[in-house]
PDB file of N, CA and C in Angstrom:
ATOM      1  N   UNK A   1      16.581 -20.892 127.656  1.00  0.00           N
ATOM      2  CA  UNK A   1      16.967 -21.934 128.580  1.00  0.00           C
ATOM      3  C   UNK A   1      15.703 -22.561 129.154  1.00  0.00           C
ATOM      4  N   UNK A   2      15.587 -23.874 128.943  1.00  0.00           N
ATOM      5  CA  UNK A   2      14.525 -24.989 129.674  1.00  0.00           C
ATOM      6  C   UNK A   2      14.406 -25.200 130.756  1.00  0.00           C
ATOM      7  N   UNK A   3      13.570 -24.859 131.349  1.00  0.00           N
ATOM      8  CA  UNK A   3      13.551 -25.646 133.221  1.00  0.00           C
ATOM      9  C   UNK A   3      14.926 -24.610 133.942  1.00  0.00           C
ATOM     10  N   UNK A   4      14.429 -23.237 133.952  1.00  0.00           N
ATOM     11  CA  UNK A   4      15.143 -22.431 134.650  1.00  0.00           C
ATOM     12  C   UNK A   4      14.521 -21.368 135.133  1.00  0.00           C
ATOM     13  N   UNK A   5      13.965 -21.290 136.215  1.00  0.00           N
ATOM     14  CA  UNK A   5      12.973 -20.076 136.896  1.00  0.00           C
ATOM     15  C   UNK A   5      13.496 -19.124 136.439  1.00  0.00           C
ATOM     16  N   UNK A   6      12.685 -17.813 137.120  1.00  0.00           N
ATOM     17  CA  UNK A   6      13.333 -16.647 136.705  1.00  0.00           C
ATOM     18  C   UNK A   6      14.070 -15.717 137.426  1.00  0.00           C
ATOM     19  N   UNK A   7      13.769 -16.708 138.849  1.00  0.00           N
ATOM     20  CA  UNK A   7      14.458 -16.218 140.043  1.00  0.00           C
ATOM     21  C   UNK A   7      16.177 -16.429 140.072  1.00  0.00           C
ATOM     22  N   UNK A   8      16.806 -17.826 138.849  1.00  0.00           N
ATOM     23  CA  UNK A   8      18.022 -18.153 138.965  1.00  0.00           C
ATOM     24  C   UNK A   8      18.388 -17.712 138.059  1.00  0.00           C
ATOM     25  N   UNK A   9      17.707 -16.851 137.239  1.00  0.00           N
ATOM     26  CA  UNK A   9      18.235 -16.187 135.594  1.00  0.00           C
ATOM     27  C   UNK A   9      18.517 -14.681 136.033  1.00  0.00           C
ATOM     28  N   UNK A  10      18.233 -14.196 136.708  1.00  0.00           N
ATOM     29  CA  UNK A  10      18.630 -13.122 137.162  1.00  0.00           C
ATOM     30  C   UNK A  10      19.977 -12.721 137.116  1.00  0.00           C
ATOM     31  N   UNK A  11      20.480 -11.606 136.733  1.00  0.00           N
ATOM     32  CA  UNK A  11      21.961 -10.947 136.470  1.00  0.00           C
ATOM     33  C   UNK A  11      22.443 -10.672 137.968  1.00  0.00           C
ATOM     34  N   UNK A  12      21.807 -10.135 139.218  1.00  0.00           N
ATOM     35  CA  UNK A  12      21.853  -9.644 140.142  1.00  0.00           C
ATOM     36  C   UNK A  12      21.380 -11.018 141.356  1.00  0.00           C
ATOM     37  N   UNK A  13      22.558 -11.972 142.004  1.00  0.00           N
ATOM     38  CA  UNK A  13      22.335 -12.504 142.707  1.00  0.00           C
ATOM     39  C   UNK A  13      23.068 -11.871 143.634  1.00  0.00           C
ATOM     40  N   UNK A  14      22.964 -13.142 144.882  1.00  0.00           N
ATOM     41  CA  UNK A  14      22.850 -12.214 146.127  1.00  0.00           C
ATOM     42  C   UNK A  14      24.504 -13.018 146.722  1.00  0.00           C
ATOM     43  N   UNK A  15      25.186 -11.847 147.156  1.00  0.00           N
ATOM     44  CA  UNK A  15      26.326 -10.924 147.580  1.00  0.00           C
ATOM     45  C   UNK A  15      26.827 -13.080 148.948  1.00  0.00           C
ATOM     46  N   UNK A  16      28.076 -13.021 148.324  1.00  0.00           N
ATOM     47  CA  UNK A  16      28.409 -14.506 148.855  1.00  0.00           C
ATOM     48  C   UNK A  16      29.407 -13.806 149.828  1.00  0.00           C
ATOM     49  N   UNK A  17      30.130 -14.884 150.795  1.00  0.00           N
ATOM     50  CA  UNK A  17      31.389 -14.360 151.466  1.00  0.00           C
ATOM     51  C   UNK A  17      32.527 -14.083 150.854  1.00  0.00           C
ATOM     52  N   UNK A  18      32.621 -15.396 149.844  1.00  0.00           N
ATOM     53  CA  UNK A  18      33.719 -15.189 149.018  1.00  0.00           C
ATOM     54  C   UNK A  18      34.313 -13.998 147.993  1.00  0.00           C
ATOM     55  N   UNK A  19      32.793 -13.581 147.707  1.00  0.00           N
ATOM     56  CA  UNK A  19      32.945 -11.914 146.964  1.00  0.00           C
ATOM     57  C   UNK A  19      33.295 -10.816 147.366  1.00  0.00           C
ATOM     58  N   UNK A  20      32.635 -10.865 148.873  1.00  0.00           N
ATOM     59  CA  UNK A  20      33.747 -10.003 149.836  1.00  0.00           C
ATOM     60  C   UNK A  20      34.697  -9.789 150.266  1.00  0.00           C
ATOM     61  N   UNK A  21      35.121 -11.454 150.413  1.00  0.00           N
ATOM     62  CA  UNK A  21      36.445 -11.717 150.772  1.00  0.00           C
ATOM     63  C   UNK A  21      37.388 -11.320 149.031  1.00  0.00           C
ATOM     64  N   UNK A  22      37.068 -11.806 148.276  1.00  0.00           N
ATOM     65  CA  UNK A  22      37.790 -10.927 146.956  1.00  0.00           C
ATOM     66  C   UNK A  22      38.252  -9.886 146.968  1.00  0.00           C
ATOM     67  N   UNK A  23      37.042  -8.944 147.207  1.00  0.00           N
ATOM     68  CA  UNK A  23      36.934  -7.447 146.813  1.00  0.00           C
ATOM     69  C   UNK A  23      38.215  -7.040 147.927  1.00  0.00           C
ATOM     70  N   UNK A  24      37.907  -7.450 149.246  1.00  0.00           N
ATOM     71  CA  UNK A  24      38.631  -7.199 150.051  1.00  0.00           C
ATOM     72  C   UNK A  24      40.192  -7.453 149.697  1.00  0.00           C
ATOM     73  N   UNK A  25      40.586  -8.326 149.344  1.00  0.00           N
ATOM     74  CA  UNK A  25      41.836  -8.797 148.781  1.00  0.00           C
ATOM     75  C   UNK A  25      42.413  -7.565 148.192  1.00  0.00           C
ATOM     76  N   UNK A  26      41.475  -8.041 146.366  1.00  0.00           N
ATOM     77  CA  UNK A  26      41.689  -6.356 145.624  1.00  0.00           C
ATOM     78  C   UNK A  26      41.983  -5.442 146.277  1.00  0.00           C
ATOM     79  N   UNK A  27      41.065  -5.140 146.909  1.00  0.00           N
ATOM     80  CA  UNK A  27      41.315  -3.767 147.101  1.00  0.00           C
ATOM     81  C   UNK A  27      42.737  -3.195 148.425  1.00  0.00           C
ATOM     82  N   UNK A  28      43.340  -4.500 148.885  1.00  0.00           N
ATOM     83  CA  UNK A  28      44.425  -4.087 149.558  1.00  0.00           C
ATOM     84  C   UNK A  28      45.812  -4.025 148.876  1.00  0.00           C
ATOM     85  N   UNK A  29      45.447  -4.968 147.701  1.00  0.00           N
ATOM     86  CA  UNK A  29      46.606  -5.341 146.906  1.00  0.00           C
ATOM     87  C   UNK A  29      46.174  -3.372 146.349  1.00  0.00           C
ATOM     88  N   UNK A  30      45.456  -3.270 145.677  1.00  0.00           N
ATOM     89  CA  UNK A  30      45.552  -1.897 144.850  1.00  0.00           C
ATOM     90  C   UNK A  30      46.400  -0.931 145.700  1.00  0.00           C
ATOM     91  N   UNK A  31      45.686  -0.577 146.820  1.00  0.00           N
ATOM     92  CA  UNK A  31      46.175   0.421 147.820  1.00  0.00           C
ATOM     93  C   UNK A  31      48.139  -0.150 148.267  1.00  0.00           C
ATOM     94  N   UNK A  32      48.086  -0.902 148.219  1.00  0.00           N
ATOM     95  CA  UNK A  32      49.396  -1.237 148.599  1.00  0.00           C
ATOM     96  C   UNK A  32      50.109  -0.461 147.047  1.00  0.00           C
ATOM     97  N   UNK A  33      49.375  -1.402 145.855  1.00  0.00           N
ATOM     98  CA  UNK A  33      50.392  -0.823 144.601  1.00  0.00           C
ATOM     99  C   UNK A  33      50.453   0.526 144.764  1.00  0.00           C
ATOM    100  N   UNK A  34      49.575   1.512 144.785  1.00  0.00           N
ATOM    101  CA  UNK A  34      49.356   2.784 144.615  1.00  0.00           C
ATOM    102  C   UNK A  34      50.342   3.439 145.824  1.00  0.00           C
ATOM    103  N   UNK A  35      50.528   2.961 146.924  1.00  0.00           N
ATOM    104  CA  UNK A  35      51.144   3.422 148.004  1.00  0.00           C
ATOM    105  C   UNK A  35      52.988   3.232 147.246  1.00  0.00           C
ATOM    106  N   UNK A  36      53.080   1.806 146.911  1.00  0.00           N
ATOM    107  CA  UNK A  36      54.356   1.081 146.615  1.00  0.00           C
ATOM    108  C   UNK A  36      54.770   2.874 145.080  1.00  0.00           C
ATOM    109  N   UNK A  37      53.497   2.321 144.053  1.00  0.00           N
ATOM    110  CA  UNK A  37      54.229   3.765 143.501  1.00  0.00           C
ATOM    111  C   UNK A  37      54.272   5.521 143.613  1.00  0.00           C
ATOM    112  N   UNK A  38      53.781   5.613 144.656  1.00  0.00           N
ATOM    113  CA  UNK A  38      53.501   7.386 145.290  1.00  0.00           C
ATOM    114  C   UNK A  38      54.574   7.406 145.941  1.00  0.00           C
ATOM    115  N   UNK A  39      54.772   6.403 146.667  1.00  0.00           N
ATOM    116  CA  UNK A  39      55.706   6.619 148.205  1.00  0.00           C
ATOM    117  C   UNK A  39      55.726   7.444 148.658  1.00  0.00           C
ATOM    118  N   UNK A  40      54.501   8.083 149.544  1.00  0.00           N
ATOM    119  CA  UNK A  40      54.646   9.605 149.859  1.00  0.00           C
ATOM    120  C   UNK A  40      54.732   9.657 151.313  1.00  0.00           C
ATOM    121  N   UNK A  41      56.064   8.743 151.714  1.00  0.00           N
ATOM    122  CA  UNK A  41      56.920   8.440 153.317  1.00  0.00           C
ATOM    123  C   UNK A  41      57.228   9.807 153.626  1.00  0.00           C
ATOM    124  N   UNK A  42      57.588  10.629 152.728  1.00  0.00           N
ATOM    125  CA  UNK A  42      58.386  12.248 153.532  1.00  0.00           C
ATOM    126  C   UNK A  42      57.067  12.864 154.005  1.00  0.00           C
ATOM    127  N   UNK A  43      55.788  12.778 153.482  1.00  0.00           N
ATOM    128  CA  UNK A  43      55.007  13.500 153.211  1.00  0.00           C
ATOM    129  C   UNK A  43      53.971  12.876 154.453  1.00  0.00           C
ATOM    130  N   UNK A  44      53.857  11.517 154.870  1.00  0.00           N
ATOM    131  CA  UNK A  44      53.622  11.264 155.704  1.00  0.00           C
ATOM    132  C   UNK A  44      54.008  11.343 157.149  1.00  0.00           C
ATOM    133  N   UNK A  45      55.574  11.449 157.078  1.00  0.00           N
ATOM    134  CA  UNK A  45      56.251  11.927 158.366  1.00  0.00           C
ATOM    135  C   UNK A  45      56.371  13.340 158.700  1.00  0.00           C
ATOM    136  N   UNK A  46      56.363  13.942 157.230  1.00  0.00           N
ATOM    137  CA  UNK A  46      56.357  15.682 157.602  1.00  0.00           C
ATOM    138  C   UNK A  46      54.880  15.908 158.338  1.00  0.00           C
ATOM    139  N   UNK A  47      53.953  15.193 157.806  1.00  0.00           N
ATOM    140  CA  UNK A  47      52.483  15.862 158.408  1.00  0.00           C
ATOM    141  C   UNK A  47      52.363  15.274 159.803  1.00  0.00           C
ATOM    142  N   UNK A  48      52.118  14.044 159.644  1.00  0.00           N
ATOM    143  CA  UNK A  48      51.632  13.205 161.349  1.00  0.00           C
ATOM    144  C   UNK A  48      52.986  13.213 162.329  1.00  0.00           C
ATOM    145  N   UNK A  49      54.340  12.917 161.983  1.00  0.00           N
ATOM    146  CA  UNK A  49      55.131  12.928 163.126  1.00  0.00           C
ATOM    147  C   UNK A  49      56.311  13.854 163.467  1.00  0.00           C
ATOM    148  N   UNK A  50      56.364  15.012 162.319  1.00  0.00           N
ATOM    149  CA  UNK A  50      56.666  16.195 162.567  1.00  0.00           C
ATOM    150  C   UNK A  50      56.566  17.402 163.807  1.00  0.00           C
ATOM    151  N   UNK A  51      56.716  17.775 164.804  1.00  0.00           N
ATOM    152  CA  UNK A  51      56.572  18.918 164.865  1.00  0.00           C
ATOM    153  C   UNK A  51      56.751  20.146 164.376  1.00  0.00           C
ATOM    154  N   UNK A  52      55.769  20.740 163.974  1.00  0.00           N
ATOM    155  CA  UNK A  52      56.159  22.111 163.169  1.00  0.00           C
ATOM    156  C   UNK A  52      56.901  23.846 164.196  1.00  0.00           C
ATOM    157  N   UNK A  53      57.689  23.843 163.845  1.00  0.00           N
ATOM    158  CA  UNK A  53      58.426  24.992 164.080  1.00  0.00           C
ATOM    159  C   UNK A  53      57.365  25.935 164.903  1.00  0.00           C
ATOM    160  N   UNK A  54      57.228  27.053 166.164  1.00  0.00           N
ATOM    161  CA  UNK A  54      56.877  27.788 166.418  1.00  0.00           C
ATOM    162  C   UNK A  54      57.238  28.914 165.793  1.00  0.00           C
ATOM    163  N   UNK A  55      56.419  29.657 165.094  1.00  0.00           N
ATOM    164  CA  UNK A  55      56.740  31.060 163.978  1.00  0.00           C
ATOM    165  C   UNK A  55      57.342  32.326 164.703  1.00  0.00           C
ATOM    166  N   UNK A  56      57.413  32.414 166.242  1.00  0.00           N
ATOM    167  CA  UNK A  56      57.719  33.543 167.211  1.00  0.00           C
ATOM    168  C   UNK A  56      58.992  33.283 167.019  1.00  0.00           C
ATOM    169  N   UNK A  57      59.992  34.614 167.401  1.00  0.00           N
ATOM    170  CA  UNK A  57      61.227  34.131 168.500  1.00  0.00           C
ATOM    171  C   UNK A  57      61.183  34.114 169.426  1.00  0.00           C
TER     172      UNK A  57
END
């Protein structure tokens, strides 16, 4: 390539908003799919809003 420094040929440019804002996207959509197919609702209410049984009588 003609009349192209070597500073703009570089594989590794520098990190935009919009790439963040992407990744960010991705990565909620994933966690949502992964949540949508685990559904692990029993498993979440048994641990955090459960009280567990006292083992005495």
């Amino acid at each position: 390539m003609y009349g192209v420094s070597p500073s703009k040929s570089s594989l590794l440019k520098r990190i935009r908003p919009q790439d963040l804002q992407s990744a960010a996207i991705w990565g909620t959509a994933a966690l949502g799919g992964a949540i949508y197919l685990v559904q692990p609702f029993d498993w979440v209410r048994k641990t955090f809003f459960e009280k567990p049984e006292p083992e005495g009588n």
